[in-house]
Protein backbone atom coordinates (compact mmCIF):
# COMPACT_ATOMS: atom_id res chain seq x y z
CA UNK A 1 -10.84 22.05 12.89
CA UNK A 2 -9.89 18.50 14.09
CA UNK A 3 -10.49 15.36 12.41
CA UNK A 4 -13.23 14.28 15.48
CA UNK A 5 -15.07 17.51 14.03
CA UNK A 6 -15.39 15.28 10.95
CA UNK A 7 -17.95 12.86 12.66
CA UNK A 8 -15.79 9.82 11.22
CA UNK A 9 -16.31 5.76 12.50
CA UNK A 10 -14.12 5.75 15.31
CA UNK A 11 -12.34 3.12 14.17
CA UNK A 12 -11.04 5.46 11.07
CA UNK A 13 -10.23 8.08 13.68
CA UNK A 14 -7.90 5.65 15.83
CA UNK A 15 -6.37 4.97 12.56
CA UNK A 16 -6.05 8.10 11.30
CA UNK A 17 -4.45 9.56 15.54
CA UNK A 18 -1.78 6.71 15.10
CA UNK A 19 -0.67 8.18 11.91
CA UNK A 20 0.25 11.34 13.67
CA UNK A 21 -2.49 13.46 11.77
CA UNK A 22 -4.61 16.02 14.16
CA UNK A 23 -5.86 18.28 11.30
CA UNK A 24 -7.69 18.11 7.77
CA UNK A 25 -6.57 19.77 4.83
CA UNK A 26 -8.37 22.13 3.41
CA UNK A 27 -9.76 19.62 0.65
CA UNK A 28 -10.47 17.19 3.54
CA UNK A 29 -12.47 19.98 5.18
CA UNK A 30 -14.76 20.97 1.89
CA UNK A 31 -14.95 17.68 0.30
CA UNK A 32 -15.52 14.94 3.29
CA UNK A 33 -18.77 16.38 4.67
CA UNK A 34 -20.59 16.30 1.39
CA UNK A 35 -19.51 13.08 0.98
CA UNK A 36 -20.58 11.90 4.02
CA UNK A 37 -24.07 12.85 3.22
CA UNK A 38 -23.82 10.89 0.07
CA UNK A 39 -23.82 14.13 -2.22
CA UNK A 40 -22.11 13.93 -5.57
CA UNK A 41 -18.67 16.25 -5.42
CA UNK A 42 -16.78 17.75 -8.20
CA UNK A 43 -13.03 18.82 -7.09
CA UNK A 44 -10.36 20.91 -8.32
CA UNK A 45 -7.50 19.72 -5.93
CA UNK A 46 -4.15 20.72 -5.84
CA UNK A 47 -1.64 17.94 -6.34
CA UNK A 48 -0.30 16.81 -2.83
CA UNK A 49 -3.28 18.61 -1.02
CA UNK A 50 -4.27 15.18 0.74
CA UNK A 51 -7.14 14.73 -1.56
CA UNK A 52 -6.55 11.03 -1.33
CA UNK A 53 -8.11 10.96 2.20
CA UNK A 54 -11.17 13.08 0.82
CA UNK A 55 -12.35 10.57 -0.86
CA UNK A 56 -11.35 7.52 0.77
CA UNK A 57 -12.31 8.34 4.93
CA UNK A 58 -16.23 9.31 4.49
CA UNK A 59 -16.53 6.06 1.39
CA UNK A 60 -14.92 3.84 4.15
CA UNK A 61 -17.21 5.17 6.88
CA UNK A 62 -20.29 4.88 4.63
CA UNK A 63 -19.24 0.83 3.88
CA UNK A 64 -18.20 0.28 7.93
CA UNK A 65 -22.34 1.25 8.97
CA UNK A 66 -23.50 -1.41 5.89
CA UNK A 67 -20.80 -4.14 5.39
CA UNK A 68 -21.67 -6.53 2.65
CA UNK A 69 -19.65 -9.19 0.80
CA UNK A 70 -19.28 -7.94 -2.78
CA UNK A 71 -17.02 -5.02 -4.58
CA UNK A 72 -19.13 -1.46 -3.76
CA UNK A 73 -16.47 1.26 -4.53
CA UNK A 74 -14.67 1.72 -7.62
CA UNK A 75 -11.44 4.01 -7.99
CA UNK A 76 -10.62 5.10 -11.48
CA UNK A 77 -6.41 6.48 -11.88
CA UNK A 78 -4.71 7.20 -14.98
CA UNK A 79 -1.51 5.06 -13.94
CA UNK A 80 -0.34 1.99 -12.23
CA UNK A 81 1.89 4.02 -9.71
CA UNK A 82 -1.41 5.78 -8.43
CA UNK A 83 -3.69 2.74 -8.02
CA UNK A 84 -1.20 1.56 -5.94
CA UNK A 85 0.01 4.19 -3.87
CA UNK A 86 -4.18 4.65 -3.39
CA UNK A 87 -4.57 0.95 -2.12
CA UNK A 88 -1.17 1.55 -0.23
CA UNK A 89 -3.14 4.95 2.01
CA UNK A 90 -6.36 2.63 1.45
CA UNK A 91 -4.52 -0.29 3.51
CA UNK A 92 -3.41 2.28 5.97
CA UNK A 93 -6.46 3.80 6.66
CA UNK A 94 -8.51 0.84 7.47
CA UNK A 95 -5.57 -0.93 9.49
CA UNK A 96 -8.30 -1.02 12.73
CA UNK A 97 -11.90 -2.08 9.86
CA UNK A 98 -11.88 -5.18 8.17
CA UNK A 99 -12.45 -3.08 4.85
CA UNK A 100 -10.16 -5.11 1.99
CA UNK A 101 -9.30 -3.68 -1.31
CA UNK A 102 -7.28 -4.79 -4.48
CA UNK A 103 -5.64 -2.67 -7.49
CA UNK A 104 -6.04 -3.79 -11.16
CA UNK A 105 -3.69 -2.29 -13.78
CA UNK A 106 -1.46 -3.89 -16.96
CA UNK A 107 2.09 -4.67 -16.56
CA UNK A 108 1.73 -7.65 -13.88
CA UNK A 109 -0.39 -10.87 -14.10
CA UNK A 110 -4.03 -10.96 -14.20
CA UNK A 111 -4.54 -14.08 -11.77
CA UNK A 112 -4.40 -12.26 -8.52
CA UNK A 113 -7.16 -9.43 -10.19
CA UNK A 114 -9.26 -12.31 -11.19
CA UNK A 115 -9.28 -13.76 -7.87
CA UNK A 116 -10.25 -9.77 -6.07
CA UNK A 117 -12.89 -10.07 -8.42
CA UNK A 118 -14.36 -13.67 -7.79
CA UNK A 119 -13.77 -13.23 -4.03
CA UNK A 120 -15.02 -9.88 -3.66
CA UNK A 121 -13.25 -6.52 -2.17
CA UNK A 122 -14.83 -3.37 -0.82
CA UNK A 123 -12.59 -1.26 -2.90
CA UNK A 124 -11.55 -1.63 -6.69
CA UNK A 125 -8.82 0.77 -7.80
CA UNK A 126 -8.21 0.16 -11.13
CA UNK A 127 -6.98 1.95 -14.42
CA UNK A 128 -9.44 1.72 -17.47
CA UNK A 129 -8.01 -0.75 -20.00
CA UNK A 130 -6.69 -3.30 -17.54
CA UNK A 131 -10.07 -3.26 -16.16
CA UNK A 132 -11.88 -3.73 -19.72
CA UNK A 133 -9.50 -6.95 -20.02
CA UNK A 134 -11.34 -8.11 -17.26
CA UNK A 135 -14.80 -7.20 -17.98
CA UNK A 136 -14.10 -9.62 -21.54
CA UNK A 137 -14.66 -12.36 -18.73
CA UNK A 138 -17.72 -13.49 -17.42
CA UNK A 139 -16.10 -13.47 -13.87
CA UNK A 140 -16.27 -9.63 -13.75
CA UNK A 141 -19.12 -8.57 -12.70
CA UNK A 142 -19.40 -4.85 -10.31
CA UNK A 143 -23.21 -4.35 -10.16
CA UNK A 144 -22.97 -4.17 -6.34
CA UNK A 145 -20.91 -0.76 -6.97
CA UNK A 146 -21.85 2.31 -5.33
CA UNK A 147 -19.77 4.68 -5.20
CA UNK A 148 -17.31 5.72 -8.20
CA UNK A 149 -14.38 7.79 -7.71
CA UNK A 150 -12.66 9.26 -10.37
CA UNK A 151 -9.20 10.60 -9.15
CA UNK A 152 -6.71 12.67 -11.42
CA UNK A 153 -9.65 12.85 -14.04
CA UNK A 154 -7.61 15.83 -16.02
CA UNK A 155 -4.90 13.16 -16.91
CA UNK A 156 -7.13 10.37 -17.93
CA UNK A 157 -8.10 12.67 -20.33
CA UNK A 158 -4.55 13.82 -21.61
CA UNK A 159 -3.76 9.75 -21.81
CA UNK A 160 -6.77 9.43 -24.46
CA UNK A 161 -9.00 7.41 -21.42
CA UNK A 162 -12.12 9.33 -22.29
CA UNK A 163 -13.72 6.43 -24.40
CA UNK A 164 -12.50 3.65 -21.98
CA UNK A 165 -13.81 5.69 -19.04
CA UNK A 166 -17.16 5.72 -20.78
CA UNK A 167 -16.98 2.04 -21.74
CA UNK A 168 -16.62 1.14 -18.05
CA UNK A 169 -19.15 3.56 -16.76
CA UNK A 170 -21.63 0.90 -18.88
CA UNK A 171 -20.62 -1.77 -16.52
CA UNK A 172 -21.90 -0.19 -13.46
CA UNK A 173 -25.07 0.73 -12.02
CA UNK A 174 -26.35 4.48 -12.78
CA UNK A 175 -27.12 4.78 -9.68
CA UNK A 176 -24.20 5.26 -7.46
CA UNK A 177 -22.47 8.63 -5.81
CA UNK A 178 -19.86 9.97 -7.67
CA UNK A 179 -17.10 11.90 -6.54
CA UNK A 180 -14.42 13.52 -9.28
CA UNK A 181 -11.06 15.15 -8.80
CA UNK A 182 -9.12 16.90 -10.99
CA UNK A 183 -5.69 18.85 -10.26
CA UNK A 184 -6.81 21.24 -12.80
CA UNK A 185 -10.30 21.53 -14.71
CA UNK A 186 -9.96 22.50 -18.49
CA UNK A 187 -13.08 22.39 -20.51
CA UNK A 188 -13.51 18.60 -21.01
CA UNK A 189 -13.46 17.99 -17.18
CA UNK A 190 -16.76 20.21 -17.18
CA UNK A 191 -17.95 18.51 -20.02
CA UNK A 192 -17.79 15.05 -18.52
CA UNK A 193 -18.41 15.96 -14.67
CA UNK A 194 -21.81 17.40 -16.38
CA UNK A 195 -22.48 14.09 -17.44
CA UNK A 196 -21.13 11.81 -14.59
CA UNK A 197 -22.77 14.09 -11.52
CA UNK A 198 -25.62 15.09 -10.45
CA UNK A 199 -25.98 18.20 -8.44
CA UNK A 200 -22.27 18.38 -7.39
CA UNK A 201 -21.01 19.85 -4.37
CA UNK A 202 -18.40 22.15 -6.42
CA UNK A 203 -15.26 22.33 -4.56
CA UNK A 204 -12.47 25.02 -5.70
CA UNK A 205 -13.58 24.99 -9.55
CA UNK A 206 -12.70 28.71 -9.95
CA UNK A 207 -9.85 28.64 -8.30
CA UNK A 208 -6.13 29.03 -10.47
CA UNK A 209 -4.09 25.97 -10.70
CA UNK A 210 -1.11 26.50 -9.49
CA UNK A 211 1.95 24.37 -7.32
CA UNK A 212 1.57 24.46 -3.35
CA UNK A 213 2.60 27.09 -1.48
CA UNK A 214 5.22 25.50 -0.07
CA UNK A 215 7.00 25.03 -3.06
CA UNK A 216 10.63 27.02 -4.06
CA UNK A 217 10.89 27.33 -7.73
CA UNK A 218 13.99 28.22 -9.30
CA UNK A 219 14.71 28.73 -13.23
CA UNK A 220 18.77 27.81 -14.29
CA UNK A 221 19.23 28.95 -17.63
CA UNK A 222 21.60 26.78 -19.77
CA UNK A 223 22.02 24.58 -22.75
CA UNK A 224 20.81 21.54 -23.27
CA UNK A 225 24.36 19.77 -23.76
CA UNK A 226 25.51 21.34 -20.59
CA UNK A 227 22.02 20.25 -18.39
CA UNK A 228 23.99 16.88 -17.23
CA UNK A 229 27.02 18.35 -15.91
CA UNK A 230 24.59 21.21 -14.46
CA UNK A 231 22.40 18.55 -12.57
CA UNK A 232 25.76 16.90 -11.35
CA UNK A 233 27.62 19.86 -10.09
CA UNK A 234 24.37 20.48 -7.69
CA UNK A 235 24.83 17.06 -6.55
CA UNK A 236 28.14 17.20 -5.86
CA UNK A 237 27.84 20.45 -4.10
CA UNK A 238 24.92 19.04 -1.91
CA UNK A 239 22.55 21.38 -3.02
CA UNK A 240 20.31 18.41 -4.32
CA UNK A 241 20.34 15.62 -1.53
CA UNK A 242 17.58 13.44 -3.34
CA UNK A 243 16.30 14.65 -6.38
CA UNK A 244 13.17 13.20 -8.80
CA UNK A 245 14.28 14.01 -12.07
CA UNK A 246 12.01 14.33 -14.64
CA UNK A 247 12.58 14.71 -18.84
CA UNK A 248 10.80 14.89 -21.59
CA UNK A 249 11.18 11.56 -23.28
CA UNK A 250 11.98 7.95 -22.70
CA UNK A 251 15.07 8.22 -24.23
CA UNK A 252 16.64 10.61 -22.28
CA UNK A 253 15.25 9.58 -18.87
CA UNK A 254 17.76 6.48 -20.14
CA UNK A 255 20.45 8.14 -21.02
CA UNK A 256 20.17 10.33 -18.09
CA UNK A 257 20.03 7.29 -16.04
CA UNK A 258 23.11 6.15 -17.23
CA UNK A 259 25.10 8.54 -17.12
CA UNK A 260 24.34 9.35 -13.82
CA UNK A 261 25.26 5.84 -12.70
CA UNK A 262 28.72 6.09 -14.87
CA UNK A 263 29.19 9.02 -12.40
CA UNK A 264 28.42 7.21 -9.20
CA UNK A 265 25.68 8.08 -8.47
CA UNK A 266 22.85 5.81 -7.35
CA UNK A 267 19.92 5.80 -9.77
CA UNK A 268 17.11 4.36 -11.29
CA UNK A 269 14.43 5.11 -14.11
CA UNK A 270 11.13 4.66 -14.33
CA UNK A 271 8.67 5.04 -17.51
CA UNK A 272 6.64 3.47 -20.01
CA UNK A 273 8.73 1.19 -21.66
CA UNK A 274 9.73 -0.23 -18.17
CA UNK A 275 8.20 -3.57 -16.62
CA UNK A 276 6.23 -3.17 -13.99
CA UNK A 277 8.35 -5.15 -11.68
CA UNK A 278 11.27 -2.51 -12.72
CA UNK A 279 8.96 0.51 -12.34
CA UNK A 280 8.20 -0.85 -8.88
CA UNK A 281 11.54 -1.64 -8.16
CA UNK A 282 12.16 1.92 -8.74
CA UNK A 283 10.27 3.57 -6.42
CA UNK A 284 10.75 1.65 -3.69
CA UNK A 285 14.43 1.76 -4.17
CA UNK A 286 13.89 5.70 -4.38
CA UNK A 287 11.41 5.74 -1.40
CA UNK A 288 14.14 3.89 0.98
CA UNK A 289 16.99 5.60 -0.22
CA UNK A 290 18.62 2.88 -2.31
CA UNK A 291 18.58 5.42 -4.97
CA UNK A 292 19.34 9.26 -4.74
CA UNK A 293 17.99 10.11 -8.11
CA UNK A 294 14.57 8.75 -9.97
CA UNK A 295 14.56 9.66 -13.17
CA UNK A 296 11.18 9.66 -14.64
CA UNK A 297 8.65 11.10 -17.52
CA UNK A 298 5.21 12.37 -17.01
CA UNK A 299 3.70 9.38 -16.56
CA UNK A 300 5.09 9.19 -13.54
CA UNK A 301 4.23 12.23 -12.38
CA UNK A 302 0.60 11.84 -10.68
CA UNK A 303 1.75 8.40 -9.11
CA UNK A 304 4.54 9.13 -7.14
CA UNK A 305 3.91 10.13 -3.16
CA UNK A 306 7.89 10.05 -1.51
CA UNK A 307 7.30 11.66 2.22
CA UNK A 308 9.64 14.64 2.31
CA UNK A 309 11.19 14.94 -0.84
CA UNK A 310 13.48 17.76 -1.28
CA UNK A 311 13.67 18.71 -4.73
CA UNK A 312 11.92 18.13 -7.73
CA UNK A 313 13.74 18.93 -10.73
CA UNK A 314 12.66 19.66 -14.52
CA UNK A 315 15.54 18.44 -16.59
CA UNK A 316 13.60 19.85 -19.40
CA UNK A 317 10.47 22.16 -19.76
CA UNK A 318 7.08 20.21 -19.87
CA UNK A 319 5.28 21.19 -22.77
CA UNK A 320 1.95 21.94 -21.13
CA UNK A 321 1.57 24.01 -17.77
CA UNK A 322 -0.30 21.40 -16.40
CA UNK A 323 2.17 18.86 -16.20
CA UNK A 324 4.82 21.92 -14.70
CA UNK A 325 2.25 22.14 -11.99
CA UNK A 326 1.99 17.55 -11.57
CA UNK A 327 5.89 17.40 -11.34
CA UNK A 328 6.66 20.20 -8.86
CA UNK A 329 3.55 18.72 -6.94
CA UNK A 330 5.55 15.56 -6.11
CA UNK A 331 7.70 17.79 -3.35
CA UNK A 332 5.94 20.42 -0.63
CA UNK A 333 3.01 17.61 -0.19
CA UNK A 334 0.56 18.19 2.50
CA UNK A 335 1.59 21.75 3.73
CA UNK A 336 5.39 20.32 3.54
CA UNK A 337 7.97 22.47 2.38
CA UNK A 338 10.24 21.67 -1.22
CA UNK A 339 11.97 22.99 -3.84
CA UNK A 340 11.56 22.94 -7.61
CA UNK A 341 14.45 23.65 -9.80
CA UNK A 342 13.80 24.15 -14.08
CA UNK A 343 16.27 23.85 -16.40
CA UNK A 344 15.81 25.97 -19.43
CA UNK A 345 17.46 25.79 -23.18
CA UNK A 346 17.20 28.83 -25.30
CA UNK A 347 14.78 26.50 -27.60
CA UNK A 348 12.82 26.27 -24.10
CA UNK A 349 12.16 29.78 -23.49
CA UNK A 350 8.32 30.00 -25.21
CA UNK A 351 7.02 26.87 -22.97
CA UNK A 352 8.61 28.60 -19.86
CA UNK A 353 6.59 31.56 -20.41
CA UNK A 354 3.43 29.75 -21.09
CA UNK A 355 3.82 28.27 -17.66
CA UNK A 356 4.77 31.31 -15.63
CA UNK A 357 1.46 33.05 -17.80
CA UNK A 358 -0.45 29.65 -15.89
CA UNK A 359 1.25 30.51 -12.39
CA UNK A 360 0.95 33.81 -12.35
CA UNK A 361 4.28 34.88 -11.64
CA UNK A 362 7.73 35.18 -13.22
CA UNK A 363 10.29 32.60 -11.83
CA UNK A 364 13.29 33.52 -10.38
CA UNK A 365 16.72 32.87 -12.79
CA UNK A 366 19.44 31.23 -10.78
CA UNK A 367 22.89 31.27 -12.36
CA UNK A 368 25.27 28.91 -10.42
CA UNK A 369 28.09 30.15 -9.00
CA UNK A 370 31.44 29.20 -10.57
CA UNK A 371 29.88 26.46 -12.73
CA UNK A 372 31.28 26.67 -16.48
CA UNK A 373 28.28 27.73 -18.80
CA UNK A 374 31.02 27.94 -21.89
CA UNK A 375 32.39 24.24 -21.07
CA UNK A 376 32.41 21.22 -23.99
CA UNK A 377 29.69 19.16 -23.20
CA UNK A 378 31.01 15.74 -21.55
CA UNK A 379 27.75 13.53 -22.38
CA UNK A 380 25.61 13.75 -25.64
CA UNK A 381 22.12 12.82 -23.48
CA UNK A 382 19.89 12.51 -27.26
CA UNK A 383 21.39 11.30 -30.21
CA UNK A 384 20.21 13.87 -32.98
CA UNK A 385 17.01 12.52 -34.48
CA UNK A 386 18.32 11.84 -38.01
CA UNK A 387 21.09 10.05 -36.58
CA UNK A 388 19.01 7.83 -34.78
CA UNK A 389 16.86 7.24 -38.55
CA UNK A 390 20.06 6.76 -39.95
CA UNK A 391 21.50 4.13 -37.82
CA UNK A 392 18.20 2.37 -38.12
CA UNK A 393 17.99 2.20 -41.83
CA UNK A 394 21.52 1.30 -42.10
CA UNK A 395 21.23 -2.06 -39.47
CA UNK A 396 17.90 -3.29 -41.46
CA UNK A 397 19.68 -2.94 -45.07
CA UNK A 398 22.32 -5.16 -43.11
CA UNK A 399 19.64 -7.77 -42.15
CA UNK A 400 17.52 -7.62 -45.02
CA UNK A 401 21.33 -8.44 -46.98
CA UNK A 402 21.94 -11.16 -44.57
CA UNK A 403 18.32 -12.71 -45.03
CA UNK A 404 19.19 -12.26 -48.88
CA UNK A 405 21.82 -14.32 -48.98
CA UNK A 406 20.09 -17.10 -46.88
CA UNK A 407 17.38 -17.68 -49.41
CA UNK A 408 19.69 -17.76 -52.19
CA UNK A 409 22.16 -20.25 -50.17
CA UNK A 410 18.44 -22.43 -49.17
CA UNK A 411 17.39 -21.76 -53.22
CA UNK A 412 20.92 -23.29 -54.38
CA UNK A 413 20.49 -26.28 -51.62
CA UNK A 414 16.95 -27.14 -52.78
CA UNK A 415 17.77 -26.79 -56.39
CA UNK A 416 20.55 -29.49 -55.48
CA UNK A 417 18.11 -32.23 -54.76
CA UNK A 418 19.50 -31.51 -50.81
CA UNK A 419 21.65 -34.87 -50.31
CA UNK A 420 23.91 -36.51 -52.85
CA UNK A 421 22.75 -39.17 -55.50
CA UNK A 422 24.28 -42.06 -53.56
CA UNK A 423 22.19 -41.65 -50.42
CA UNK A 424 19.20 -41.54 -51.96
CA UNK A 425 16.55 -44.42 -51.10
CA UNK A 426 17.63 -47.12 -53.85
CA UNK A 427 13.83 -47.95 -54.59
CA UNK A 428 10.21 -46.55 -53.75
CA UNK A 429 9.00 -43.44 -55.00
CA UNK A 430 11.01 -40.57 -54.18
CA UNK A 431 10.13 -38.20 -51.30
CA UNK A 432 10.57 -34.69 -51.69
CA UNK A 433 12.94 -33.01 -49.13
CA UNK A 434 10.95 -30.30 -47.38
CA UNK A 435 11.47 -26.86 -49.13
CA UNK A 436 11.77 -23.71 -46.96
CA UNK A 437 10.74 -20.21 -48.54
CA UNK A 438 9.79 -17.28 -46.78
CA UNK A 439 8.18 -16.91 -43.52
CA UNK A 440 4.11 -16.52 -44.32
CA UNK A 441 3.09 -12.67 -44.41
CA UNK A 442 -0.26 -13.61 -42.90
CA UNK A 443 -1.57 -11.11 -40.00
CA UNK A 444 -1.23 -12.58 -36.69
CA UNK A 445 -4.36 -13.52 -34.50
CA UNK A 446 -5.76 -11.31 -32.53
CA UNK A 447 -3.82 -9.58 -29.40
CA UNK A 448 -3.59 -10.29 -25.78
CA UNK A 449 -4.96 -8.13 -23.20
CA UNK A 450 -3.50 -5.28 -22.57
CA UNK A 451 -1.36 -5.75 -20.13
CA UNK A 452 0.63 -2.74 -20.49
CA UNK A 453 -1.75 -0.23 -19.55
């Protein structure tokens, strides 16, 4: 079936030709005629199925036959990296429409958000708390909204958005169509879509959730001190030409990071605790080829949409099968071909099985040839856990000595009269020298918004 099948403004088709595409995927196909008929659709999509488009091409066509000068779609993501990689497809799509669109999520300034707002866009693509900053000022107003998408619903869930979601859904009018995806759909997404919808096209809900077909996965067994040297011996051999990297914590996605770059090889992070100028930074770096290696952790993993990428590899087992299935979804993206390498502790064993139990299959063990699996270790990624306590008690028993001794040095000064006898005013009553105790324990006023979400 051919896109011009879809009965799309022809303005989206000309769009969509220049981009090279011919042919729907096989979300495209279910979901966009539904859509188009302004039916409420509930979506279990793959990750890197192209269920972007299935949302976006039949709102946009809907807004070209009935433009109007206020916000009228609303795009709920879990992360930053997804709003705007959705406004990013969103600004390709409507390159021949004079459709406009803005993203609002934490980590940049709100001025530019405030202005979408007072201005008006067709398209909001937000996260949920930056947008609650927003809706604290009388400026932010989205009555005029229509249609509410929410994308990647399964991991606003896992991030705790469930009451934000519902404090936003109190903003906007109950009457709207609502279309909800979901890379996988575990109880609570039926719980909510029940809810949110009404009389859903259901799309896929029974099918198993499981990475693209075009995905290789691969399982290397070996030890977590050895996983570095592992990771760079694949690199060196040109088995991994660009990799996304993804561990477990913060932490290590630094240390990784570092090392990496102490072995010359261009890389970057991206996480939590980065800006969002750095996590930016990042990916574009990564997307151009300024780096060879992005090293990320799960939040990452539903945000970042790199044309081609190679390899994905799991420098440590996710804890849940779901994520498994988010990481190795950022490689083999619409019908593309990729591979998807694990690395696997001993202590990592259980969570491996728990994901090949979700997948349905056991996963191939790959032992490199003539790589050392008995070697010493050449890079301690983690510091153990207690050392890390201990080397944080130790530096505050230093400071709260060194603040110890500066009262008693300030106590002995005051006590002193501060300034000798002789240079004291000769008349006039005497005026105390200010006296400096300790700072005041009172709790701070309230927080900013939060601009980290």
């Amino acid at each position: 079936m051919p896109f011009t099948s879809l009965n799309l403004h022809t303005d989206l088709l000309k769009g969509i030709r220049e981009l090279g595409f011919t042919r729907p995927t096989p979300i495209q196909t279910e979901a966009i005629p539904p859509a188009l008929e302004g039916r409420d659709v509930l979506a279990c999509a793959q990750t890197g199925s192209g269920k972007t488009a299935a949302f976006l091409l039949p709102i946009m066509h809907r807004l070209l036959d009935k433009p109007r000068r206020v916000t009228r779609c609303l795009i709920l993501t879990p992360t930053r990296e997804l709003a705007a990689q959705i406004l990013e497809d969103l600004n390709t799509f409507s390159v021949h429409t004079p459709l406009t669109g803005a993203a609002v999520y934490g980590g940049v300034g709100m001025g530019p958000q405030e202005h979408a707002f007072r201005s008006g866009v067709d398209f909001l693509v937000a996260t949920p708390g930056r947008l609650l900053d927003h809706f604290r000022m009388p400026y932010a107003k989205l009555e005029g909204v229509e249609y509410l998408v929410l994308d990647e619903a399964d991991r606003m869930l896992d991030m705790g958005f469930l009451p934000d979601i519902r404090r936003v859904l109190r903003h906007i009018p109950t009457k709207r169509q609502t279309l909800f995806f979901s890379a996988t759909m575990p109880g609570p997404i039926g719980t909510l879509a029940k809810e949110m919808l009404k009389q859903p096209v259901l799309i896929n809900q029974q099918r198993q959730s499981a990475p693209a077909v075009g995905i290789t996965q691969a399982v290397y067994p070996v030890s977590q001190d050895l996983k570095a040297a592992l990771f760079m011996d694949l690199l060196n051999r040109g088995i991994l030409r660009e990799a996304l990297v993804f561990t477990r914590t913060k932490h290590r996605a630094n240390r990784l990071a570092d090392y990496l770059v102490k072995q010359r090889v261009s890389a970057e992070r991206i996480h939590g605790n980065r800006s969002q100028p750095q996590r930016m930074e990042a990916l574009a770096g990564f997307k151009s080829g300024k780096y060879r290696v992005l090293v990320a952790t799960d939040i990452a993993a539903r945000g970042i949409d790199v044309e081609a990428l190679s390899h994905v590899v799991n420098f440590d087992v996710p804890a849940a099968p779901e994520d498994y299935i988010h990481r190795v979804g950022r490689t083999g993206r619409a019908e593309a071909t990729g591979e998807a390498y694990t690395f696997v502790a001993p202590e990592e064993e259980s969570d491996l099985r728990a994901i090949e139990r979700a997948v349905g299959k056991v996963l191939p063990r790959v032992t490199l040839p003539d790589f050392d699996y008995k070697a010493r270790p050449q890079a301690q990624l983690e510091v153990p856990r207690a050392q890390r306590i201990a080397e944080i008690r130790a530096r505050k028993a230093e400071e709260r000595a060194r603040a110890k001794v500066k009262a008693e040095r300030r106590a002995g000064s005051s006590a002193g009269g501060g300034r000798p006898a002789a240079a004291r005013p000769a008349a006039g009553p005497r005026r105390e020298e200010p006296r400096f105790g300790r700072r005041s324990s009172a709790p701070a006023g309230p927080r900013g918004p939060r601009g980290g979400r």
